[in-house]
Protein backbone atom coordinates (compact mmCIF):
# COMPACT_ATOMS: atom_id res chain seq x y z
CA UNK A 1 -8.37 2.47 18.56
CA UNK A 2 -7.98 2.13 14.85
CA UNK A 3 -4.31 1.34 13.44
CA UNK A 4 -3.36 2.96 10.45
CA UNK A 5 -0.34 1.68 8.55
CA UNK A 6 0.81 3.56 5.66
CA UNK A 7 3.23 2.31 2.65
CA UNK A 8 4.98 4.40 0.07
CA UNK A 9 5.88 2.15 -3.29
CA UNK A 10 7.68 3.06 -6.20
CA UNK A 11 7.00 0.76 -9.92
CA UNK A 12 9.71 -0.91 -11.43
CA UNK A 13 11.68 0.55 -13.58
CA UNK A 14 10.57 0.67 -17.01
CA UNK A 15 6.90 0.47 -16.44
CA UNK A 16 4.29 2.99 -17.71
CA UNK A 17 2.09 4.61 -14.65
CA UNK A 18 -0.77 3.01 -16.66
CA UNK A 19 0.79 -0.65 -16.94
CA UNK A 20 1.53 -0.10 -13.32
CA UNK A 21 -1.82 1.13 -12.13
CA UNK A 22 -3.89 -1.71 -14.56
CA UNK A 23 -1.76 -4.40 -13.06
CA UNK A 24 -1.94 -3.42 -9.38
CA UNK A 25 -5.59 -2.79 -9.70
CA UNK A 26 -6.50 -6.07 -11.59
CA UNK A 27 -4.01 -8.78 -9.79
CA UNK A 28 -1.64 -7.41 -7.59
CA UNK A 29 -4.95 -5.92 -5.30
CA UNK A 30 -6.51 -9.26 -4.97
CA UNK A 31 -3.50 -10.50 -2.97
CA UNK A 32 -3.49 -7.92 -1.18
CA UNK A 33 -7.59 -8.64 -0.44
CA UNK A 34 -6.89 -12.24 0.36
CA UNK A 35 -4.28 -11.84 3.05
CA UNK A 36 -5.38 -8.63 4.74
CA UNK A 37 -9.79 -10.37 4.77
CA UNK A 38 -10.57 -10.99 8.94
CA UNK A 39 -7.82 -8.53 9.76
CA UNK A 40 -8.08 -4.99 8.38
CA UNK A 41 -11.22 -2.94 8.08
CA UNK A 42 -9.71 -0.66 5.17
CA UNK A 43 -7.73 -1.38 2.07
CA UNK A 44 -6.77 1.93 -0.08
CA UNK A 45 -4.65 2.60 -2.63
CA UNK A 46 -3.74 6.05 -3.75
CA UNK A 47 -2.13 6.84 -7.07
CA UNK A 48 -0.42 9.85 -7.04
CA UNK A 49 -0.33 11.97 -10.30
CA UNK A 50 1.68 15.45 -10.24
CA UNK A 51 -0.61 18.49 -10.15
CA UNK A 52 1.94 19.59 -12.88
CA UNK A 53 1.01 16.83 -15.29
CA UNK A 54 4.77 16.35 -15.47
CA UNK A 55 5.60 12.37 -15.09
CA UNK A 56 8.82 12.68 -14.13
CA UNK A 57 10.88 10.18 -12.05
CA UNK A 58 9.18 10.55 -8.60
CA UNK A 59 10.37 8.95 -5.12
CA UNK A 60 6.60 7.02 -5.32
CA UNK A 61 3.59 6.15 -7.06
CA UNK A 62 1.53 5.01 -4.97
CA UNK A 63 0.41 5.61 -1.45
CA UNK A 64 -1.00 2.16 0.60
CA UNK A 65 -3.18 2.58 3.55
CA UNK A 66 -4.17 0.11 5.56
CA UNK A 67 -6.66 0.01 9.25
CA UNK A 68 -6.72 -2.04 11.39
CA UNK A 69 -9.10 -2.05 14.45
CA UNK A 70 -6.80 -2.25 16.89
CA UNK A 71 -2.86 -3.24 17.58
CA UNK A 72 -3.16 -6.71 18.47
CA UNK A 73 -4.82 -7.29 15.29
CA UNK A 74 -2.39 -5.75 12.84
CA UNK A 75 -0.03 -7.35 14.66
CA UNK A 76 -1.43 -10.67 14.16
CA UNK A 77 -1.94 -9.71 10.36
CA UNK A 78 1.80 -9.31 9.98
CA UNK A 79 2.29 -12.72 11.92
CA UNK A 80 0.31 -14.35 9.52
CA UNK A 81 1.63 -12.70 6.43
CA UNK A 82 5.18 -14.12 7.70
CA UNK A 83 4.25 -17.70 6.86
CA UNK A 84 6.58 -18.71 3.71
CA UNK A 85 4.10 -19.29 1.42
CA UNK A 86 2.59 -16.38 1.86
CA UNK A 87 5.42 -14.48 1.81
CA UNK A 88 6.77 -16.03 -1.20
CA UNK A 89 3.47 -15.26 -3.31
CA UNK A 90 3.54 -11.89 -2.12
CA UNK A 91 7.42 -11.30 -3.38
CA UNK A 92 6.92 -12.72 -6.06
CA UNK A 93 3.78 -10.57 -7.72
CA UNK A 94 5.53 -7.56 -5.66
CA UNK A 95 9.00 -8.20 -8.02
CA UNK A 96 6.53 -7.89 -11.21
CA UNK A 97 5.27 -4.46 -10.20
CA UNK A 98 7.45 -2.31 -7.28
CA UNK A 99 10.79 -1.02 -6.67
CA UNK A 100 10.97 -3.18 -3.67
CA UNK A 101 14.44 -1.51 -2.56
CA UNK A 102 12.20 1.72 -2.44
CA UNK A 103 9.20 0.23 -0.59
CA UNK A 104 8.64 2.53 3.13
CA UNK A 105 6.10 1.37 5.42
CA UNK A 106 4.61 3.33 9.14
CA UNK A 107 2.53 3.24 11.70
CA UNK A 108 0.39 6.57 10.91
CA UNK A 109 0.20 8.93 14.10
CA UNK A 110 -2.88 11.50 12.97
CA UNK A 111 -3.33 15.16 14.36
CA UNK A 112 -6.44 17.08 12.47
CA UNK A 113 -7.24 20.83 12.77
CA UNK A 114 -10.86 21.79 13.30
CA UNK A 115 -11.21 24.70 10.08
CA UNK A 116 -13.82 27.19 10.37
CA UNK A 117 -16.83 26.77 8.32
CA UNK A 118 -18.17 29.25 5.76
């Protein structure tokens, strides 16, 4: 059964939704790529822009998705993404970017409606 896990993440403070967008997009993805290849099956990013047009201070910018096939293997992911090196490469490109105090991650529990066609 897949495993979704979902993170909410806020940009630093002071940085344009474009700066923020061209640098996760460009650098900050291909970490991202690199430690989640042989574990996850699905690596989205979701920039959120107000239907309002208004760019106002928002709780997030950007919603992360993540699948996994199974438990055991996003749990294994994690493991891995512990080691210190990794870590510290991660921190350190997520400091140039996010709001880390802001960061939410969960495990994604889905419930769909069948609509009516037509």
């Amino acid at each position: 059964m897949t495993v979704t896990v979902l993170t909410l993440l806020k940009r630093r403070e002071g940085m344009t939704k474009a700066d923020f967008i061209a640098y996760y997009e460009t650098r900050h993805r291909l970490i991202g790529e690199k430690v989640l290849s042989g574990w996850a099956t699905r690596y989205v990013r979701k920039h959120l822009h107000p239907l309002d047009g208004n760019d106002a201070v928002h709780d997030f910018d950007v919603v992360l998705e993540i699948d996994f096939p199974d438990q055991t293997t996003c749990d294994a992911c994690f493991a891995a993404m512990a080691d210190p090196s990794t870590m510290a490469e991660i921190i350190d490109d997520e400091q140039r970017l996010f709001d880390r105090s802001r960061m939410r991650t969960y495990a994604v529990e889905v419930h769909a409606s069948a609509l009516p066609t037509g």
